[in-house]
Protein backbone atom coordinates (compact mmCIF):
# COMPACT_ATOMS: atom_id res chain seq x y z
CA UNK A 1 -3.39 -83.53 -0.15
CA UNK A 2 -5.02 -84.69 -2.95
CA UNK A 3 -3.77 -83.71 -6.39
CA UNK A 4 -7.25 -83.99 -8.10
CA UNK A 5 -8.31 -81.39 -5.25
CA UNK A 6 -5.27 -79.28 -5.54
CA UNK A 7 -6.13 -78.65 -9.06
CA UNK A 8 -9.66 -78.11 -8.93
CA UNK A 9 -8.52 -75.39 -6.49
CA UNK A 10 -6.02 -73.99 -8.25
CA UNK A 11 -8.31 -73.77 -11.39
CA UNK A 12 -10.80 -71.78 -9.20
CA UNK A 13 -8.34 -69.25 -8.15
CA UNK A 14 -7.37 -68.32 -11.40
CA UNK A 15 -10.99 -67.89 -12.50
CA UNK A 16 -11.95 -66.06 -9.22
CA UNK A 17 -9.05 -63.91 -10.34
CA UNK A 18 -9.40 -63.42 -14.01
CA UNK A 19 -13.12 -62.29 -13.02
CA UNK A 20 -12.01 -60.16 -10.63
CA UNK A 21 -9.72 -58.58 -13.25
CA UNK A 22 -12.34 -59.01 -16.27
CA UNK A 23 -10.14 -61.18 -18.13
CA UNK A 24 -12.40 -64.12 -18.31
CA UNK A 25 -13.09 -65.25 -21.41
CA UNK A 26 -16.52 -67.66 -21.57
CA UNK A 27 -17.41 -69.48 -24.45
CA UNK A 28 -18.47 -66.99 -26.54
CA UNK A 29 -15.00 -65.65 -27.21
CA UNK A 30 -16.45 -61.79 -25.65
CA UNK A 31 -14.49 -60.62 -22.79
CA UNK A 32 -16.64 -59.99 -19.70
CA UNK A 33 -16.16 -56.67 -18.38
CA UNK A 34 -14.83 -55.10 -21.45
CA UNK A 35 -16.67 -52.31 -23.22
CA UNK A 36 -18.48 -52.87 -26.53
CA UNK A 37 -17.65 -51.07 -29.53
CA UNK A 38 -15.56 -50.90 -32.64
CA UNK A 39 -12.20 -50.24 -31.03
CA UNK A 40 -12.88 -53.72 -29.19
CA UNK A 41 -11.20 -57.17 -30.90
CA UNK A 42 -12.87 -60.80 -29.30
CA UNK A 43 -9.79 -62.39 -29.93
CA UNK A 44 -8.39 -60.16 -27.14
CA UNK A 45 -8.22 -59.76 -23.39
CA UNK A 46 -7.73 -56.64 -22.03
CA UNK A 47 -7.98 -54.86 -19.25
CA UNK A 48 -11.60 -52.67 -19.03
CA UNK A 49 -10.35 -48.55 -18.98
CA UNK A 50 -11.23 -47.17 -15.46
CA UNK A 51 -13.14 -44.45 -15.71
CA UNK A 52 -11.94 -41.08 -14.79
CA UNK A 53 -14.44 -40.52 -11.78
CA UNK A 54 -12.91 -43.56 -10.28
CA UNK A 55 -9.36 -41.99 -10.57
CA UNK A 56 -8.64 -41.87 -6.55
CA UNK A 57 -9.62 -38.14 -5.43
CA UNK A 58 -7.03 -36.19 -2.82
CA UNK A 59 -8.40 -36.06 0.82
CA UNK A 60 -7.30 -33.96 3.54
CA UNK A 61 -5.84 -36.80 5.28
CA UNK A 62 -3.11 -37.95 2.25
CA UNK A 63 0.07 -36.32 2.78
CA UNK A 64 0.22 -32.92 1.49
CA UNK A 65 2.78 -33.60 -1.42
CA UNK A 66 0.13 -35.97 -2.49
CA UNK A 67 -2.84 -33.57 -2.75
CA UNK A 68 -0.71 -30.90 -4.37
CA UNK A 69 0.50 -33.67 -7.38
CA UNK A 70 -3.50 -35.03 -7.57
CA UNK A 71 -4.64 -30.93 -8.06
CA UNK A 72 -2.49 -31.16 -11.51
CA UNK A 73 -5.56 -28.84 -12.66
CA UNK A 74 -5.58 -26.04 -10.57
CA UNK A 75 -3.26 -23.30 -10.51
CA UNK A 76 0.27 -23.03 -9.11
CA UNK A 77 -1.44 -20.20 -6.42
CA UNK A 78 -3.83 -22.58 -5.23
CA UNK A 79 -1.31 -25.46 -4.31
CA UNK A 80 -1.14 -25.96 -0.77
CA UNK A 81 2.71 -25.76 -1.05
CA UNK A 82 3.09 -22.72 -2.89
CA UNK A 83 0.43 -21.06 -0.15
CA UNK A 84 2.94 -22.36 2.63
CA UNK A 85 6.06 -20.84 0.60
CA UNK A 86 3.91 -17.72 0.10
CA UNK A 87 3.37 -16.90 3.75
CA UNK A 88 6.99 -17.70 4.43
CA UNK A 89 8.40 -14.81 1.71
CA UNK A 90 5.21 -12.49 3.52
CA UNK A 91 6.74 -13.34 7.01
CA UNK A 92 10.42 -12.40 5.52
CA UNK A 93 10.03 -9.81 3.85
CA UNK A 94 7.11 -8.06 5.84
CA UNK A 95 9.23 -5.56 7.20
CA UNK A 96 10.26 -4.00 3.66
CA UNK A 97 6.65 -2.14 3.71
CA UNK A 98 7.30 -0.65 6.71
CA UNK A 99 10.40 0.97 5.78
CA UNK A 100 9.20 2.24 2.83
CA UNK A 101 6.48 3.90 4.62
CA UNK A 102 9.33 5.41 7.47
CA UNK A 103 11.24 6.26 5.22
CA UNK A 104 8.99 8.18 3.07
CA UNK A 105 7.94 10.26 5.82
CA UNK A 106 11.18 10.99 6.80
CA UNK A 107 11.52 12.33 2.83
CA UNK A 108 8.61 14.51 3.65
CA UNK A 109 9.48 15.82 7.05
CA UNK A 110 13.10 17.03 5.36
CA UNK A 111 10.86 19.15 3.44
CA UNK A 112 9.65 21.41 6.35
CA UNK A 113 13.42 22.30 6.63
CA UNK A 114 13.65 22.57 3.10
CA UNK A 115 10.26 24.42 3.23
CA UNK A 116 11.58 27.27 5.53
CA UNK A 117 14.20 28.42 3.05
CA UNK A 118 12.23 28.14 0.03
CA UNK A 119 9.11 30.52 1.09
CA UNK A 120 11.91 32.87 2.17
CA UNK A 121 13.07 33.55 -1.26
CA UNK A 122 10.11 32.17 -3.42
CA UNK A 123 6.25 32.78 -3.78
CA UNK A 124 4.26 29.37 -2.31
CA UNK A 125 2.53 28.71 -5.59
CA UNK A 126 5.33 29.42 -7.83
CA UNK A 127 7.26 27.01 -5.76
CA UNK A 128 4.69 24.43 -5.67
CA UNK A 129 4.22 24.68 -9.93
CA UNK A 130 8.43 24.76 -9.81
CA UNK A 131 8.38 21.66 -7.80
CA UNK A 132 5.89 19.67 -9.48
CA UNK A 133 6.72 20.45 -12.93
CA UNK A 134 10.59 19.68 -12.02
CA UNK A 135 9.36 16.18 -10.46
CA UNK A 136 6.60 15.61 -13.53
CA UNK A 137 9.08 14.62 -16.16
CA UNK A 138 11.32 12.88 -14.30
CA UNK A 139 8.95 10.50 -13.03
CA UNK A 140 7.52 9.86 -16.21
CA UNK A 141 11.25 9.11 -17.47
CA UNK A 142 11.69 6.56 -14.60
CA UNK A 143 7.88 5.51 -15.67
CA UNK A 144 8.62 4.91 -19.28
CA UNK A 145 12.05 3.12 -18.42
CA UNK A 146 10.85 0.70 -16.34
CA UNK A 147 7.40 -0.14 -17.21
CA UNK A 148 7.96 0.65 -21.35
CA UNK A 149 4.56 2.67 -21.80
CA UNK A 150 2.20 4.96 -20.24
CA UNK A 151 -0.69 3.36 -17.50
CA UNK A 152 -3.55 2.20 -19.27
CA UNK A 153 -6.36 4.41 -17.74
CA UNK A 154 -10.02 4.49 -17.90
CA UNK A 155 -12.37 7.44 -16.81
CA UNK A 156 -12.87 6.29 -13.10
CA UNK A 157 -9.16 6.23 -12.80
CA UNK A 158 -8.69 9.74 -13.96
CA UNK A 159 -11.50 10.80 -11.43
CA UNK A 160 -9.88 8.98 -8.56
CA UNK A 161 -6.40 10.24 -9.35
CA UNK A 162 -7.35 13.44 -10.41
CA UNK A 163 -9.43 13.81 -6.81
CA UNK A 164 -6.46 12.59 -4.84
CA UNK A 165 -3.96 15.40 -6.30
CA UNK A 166 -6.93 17.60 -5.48
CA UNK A 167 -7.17 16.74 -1.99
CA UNK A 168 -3.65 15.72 -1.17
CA UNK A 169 -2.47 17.93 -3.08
CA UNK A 170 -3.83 21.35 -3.57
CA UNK A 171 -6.42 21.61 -1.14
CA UNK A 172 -4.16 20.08 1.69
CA UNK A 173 -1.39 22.66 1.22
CA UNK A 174 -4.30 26.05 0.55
CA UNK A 175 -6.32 25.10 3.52
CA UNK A 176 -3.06 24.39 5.81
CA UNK A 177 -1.62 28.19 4.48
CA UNK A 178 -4.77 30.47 4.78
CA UNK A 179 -5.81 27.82 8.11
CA UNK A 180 -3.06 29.03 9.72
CA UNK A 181 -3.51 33.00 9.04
CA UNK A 182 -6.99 32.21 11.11
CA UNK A 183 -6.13 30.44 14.25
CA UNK A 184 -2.99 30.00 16.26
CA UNK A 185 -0.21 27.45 15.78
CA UNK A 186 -0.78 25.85 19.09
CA UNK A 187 -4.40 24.94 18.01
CA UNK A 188 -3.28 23.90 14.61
CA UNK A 189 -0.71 21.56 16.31
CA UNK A 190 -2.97 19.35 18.35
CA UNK A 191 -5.72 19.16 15.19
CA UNK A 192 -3.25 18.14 12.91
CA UNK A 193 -2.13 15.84 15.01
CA UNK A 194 -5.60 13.74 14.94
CA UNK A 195 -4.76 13.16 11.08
CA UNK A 196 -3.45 9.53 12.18
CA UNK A 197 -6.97 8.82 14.10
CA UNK A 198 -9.17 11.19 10.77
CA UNK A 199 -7.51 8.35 8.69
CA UNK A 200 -8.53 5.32 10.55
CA UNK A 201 -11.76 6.11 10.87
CA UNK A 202 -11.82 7.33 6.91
CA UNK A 203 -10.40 4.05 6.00
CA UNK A 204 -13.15 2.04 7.88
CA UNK A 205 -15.79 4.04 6.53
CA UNK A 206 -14.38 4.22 2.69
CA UNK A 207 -12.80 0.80 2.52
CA UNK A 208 -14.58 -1.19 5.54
CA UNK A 209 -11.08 -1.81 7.06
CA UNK A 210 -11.64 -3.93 10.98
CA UNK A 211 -8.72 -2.08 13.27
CA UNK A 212 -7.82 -4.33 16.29
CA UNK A 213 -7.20 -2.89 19.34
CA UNK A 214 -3.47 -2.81 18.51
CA UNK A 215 -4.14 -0.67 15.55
CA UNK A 216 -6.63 1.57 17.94
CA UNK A 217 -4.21 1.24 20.51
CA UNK A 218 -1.29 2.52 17.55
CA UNK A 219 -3.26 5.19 16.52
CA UNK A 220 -3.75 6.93 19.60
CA UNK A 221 -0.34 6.87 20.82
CA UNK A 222 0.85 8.36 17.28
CA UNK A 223 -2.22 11.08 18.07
CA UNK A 224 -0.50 11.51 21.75
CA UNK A 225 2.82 11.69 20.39
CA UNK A 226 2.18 14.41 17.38
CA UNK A 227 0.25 16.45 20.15
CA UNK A 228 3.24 16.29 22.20
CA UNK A 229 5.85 17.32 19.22
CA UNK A 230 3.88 20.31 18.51
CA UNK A 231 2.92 21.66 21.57
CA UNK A 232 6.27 21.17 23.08
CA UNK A 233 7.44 23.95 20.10
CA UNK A 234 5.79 26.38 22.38
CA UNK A 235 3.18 27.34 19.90
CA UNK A 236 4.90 30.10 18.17
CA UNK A 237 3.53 32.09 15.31
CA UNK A 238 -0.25 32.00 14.59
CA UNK A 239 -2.64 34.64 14.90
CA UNK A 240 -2.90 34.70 18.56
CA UNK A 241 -5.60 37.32 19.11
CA UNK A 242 -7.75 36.12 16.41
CA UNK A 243 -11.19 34.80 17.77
CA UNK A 244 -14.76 34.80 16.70
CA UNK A 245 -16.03 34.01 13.31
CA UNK A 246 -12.19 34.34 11.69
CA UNK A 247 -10.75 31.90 14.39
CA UNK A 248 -13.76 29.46 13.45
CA UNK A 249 -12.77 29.14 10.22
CA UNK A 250 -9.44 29.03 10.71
CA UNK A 251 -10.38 25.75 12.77
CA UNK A 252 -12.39 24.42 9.68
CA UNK A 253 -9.78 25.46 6.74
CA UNK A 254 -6.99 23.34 9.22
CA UNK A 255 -9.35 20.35 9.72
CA UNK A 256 -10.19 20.56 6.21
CA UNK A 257 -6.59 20.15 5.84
CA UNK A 258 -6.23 16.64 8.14
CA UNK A 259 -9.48 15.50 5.66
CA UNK A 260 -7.63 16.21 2.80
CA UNK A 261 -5.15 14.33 3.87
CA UNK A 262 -6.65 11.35 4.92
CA UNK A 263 -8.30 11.21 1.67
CA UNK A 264 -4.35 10.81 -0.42
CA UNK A 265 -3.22 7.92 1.80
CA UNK A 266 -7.11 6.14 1.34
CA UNK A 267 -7.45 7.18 -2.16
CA UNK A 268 -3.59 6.20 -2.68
CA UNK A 269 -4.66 2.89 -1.00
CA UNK A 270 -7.71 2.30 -3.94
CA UNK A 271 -5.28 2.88 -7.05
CA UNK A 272 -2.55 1.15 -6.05
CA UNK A 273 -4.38 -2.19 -5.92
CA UNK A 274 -4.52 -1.67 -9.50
CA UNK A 275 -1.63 0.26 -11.18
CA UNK A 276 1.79 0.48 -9.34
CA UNK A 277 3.08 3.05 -7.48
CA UNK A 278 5.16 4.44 -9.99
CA UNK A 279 1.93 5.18 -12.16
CA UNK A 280 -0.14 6.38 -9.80
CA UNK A 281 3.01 8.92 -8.61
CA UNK A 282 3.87 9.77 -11.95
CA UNK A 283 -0.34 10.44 -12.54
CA UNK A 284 -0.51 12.98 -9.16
CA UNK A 285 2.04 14.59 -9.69
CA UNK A 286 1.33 15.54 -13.45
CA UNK A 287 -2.36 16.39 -12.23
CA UNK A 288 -0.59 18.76 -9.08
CA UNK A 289 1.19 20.26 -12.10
CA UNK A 290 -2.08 21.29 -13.95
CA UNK A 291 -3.16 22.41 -10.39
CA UNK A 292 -0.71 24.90 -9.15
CA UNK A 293 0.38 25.92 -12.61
CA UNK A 294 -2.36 28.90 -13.29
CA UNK A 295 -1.49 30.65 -9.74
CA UNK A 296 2.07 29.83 -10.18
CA UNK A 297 2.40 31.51 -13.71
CA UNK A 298 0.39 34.32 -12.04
CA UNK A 299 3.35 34.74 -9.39
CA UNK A 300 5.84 34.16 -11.81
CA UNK A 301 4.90 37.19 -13.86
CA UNK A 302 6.20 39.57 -10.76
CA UNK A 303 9.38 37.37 -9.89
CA UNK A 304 13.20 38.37 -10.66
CA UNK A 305 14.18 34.81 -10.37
CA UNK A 306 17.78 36.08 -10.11
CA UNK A 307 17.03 37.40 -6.45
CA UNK A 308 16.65 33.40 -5.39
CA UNK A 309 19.93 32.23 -3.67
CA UNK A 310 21.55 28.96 -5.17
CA UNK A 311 20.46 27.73 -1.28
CA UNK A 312 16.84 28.33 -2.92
CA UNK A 313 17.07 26.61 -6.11
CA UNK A 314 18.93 23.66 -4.51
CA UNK A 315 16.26 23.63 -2.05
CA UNK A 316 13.65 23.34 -4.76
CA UNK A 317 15.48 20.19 -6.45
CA UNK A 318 15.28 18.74 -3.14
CA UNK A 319 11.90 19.24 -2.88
CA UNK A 320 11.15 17.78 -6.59
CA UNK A 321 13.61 14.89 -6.74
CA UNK A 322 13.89 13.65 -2.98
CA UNK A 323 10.29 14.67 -1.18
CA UNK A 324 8.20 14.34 -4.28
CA UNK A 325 9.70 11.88 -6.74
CA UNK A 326 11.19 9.37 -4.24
CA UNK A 327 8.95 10.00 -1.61
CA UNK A 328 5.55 9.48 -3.45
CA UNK A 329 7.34 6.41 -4.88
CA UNK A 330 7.91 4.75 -1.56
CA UNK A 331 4.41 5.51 0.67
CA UNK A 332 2.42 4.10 -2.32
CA UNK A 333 4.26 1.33 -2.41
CA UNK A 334 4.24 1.09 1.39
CA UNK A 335 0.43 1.88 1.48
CA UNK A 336 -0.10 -0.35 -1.28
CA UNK A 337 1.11 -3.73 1.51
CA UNK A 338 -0.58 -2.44 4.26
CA UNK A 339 -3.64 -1.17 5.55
CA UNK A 340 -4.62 2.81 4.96
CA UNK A 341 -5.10 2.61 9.12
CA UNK A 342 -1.79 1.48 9.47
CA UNK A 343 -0.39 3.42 7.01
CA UNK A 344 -1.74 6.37 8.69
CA UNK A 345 0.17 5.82 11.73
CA UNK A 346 3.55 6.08 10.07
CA UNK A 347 2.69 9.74 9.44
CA UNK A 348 4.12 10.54 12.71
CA UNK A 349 7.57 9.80 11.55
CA UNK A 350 7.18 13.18 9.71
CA UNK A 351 6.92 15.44 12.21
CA UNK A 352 10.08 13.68 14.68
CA UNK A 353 12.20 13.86 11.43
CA UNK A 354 11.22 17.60 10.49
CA UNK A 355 11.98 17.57 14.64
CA UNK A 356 15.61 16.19 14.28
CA UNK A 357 16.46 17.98 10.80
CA UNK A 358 15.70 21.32 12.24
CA UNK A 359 17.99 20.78 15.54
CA UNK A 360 20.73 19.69 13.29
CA UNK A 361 20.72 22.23 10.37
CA UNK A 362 18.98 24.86 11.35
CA UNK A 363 19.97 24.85 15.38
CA UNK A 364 16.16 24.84 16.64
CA UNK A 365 15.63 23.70 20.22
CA UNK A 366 14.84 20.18 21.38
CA UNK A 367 12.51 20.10 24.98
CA UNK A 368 11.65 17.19 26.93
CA UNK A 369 8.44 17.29 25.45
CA UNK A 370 9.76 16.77 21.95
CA UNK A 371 11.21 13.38 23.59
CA UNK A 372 7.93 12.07 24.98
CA UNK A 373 6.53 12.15 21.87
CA UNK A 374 9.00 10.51 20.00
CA UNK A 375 8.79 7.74 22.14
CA UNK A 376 4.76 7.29 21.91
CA UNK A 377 5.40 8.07 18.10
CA UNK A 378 7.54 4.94 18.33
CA UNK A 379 5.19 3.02 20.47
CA UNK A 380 2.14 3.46 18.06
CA UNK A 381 4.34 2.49 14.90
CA UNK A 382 4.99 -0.48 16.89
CA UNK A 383 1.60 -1.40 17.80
CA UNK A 384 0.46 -1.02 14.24
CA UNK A 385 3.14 -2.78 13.10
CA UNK A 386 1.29 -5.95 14.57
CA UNK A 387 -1.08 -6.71 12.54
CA UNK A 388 -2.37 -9.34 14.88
């Protein structure tokens, strides 16, 4: 090779390259490619700054530890990674909601047994006003404890809350009482037992909920099973004869009672999205308080409290401390992870433990009957339990 030619070639590599790299410096003495301004010296090559739109942008096909180090800018919750760990902790820990909801129920079918000795020896408002204003302070206790203040409020929350201790509440337990004076237990069996189905439907209406067929398929087994529980207890009790216009509304005041509760588990859904359950139970129950407490007082005038066994009283504390307190705390938070339709279906698990509780303590009778339904009980939870 010729050395003249190998330098002339080398020579134009170099300049090829310095041009690419807008290092070439022509006669002038200004660098080409370099911006102009005061912040540039002629007596120096450098390097142009890239600009930031030509900084290389993540794609969908870089690995996805790249893209999540290139979105610097957005939030942690957006990362692609921290999604992925996200639905991981879900999967895990997607049972917890669940139990909360089972167990609360079984908290509030205890308090049927519970129930039975208390209206033996006390007045159902002044029991109501003794349970609420037993469970009032200690939640708010617990509240202050925990969270360090009082729930910030505005006036749609008090409407909201105040209109889910109304209907869940009050009304539920007045139009369940006087219901049943009206119509017969049997019938009052198989329409509370629609409360799962009331609820579904509620919660598509209200909060435009989509229920699978496993959800539809949940709910009606929890309907069969309820029916089943009640009207294998043979239908005592009631007023039997009653018909006409008294057994009509009888049938109202108890369907009035399913509404009403429907309403506290989709009502119970809306608040919890924004305060936590602890709030909104500590908020109910002080608004159940104000609602019982005239009628209760009433009552109270015409009591000898010292008639009430120590089998009452400790039956009240169990109604304010483990139904109320602990068991308002868990469904809100259960109802608060899933939907209100599949919230609804855990309701069953009230009646089967009211079911077991009374065989064991107070030596009812269990029928084959009672068995079927804990089983489609069972079944539904299941089915709702699969969300997809």
């Amino acid at each position: 090779m010729c050395p003249q030619r190998s330098t002339s070639s080398a020579a134009a590599f170099k300049t090829g390259s310095a041009a690419r790299h807008g290092s070439l410096r022509p006669p002038g003495g200004v660098v080409v490619g370099a911006r102009a301004g005061p912040a540039t010296d002629p007596t120096r090559t450098s390097r142009p700054e890239r600009p930031s739109a030509a900084l290389p942008r993540c794609s969908e096909r870089r690995p996805l530890r790249w893209r999540a180090v290139c979105n610097l800018h957005q939030p942690l919750s957006d990362w692609p990674l921290h999604r992925s760990a996200e639905r991981g902790n879900m999967k895990r820990s997607s049972i917890g909601p669940y139990l909360d909801l089972t167990l609360a129920m079984a908290l509030v079918g205890s308090s049927v047994v519970a129930g039975k000795i208390i209206t033996r020896e006390f007045p159902v408002f002044l029991a109501s006003g003794l349970r609420f204003g037993l469970a009032m302070p200690v939640l708010v206790l617990i509240l202050l404890a925990k969270e360090k203040r009082l729930p910030v409020l505005v006036w749609r929350d008090y409407r909201v809350l105040f209109l889910q201790a109304l209907t869940g509440v009050f009304l539920f337990s007045l139009f369940l009482l006087y219901g049943l004076r009206y119509t017969t237990s049997s019938e009052s069996s198989i329409i509370t037992s629609t409360t799962p189905g009331v609820t579904a439907l509620l919660a598509a209406l209200i909060l435009g909920e989509r229920l699978n067929r496993w959800k539809w398929a949940g709910v009606g087994l929890c309907v069969a099973g309820i029916a089943a529980l009640q009207l294998g207890s043979g239908g005592e009790g009631g007023a039997e004869g009653t018909r006409g216009s008294d057994h009509l509304l009888g049938t109202v005041l108890i369907l009035g009672a399913v509404v009403c509760e429907s309403l506290f588990t989709i009502l119970g859904k809306i608040m919890t999205a924004k305060l936590s359950p602890l709030a909104v139970s500590t908020v109910v129950v002080a608004f159940g308080f104000v609602l019982f407490l005239p009628q209760a007082a009433y009552e109270a005038r015409s009591f000898s409290f010292s008639q009430a066994s120590m089998a009452g009283w400790l039956s009240i504390v169990h109604y304010a401390l483990a139904v109320t307190v602990l068991g308002f705390i868990l469904w809100y938070r259960g109802v608060s992870k899933v939907s209100a339709a599949t919230a609804a279906v855990f309701t069953g698990v009230l009646p089967v433990s009211a079911l077991i509780l009374s065989y064991f303590l107070l030596h009812e009778e269990l029928r084959a009957a009672h068995g079927l339904g804990i089983l489609l009980i069972f079944g539904g939870i299941l089915c709702a339990a699969r969300e997809r």
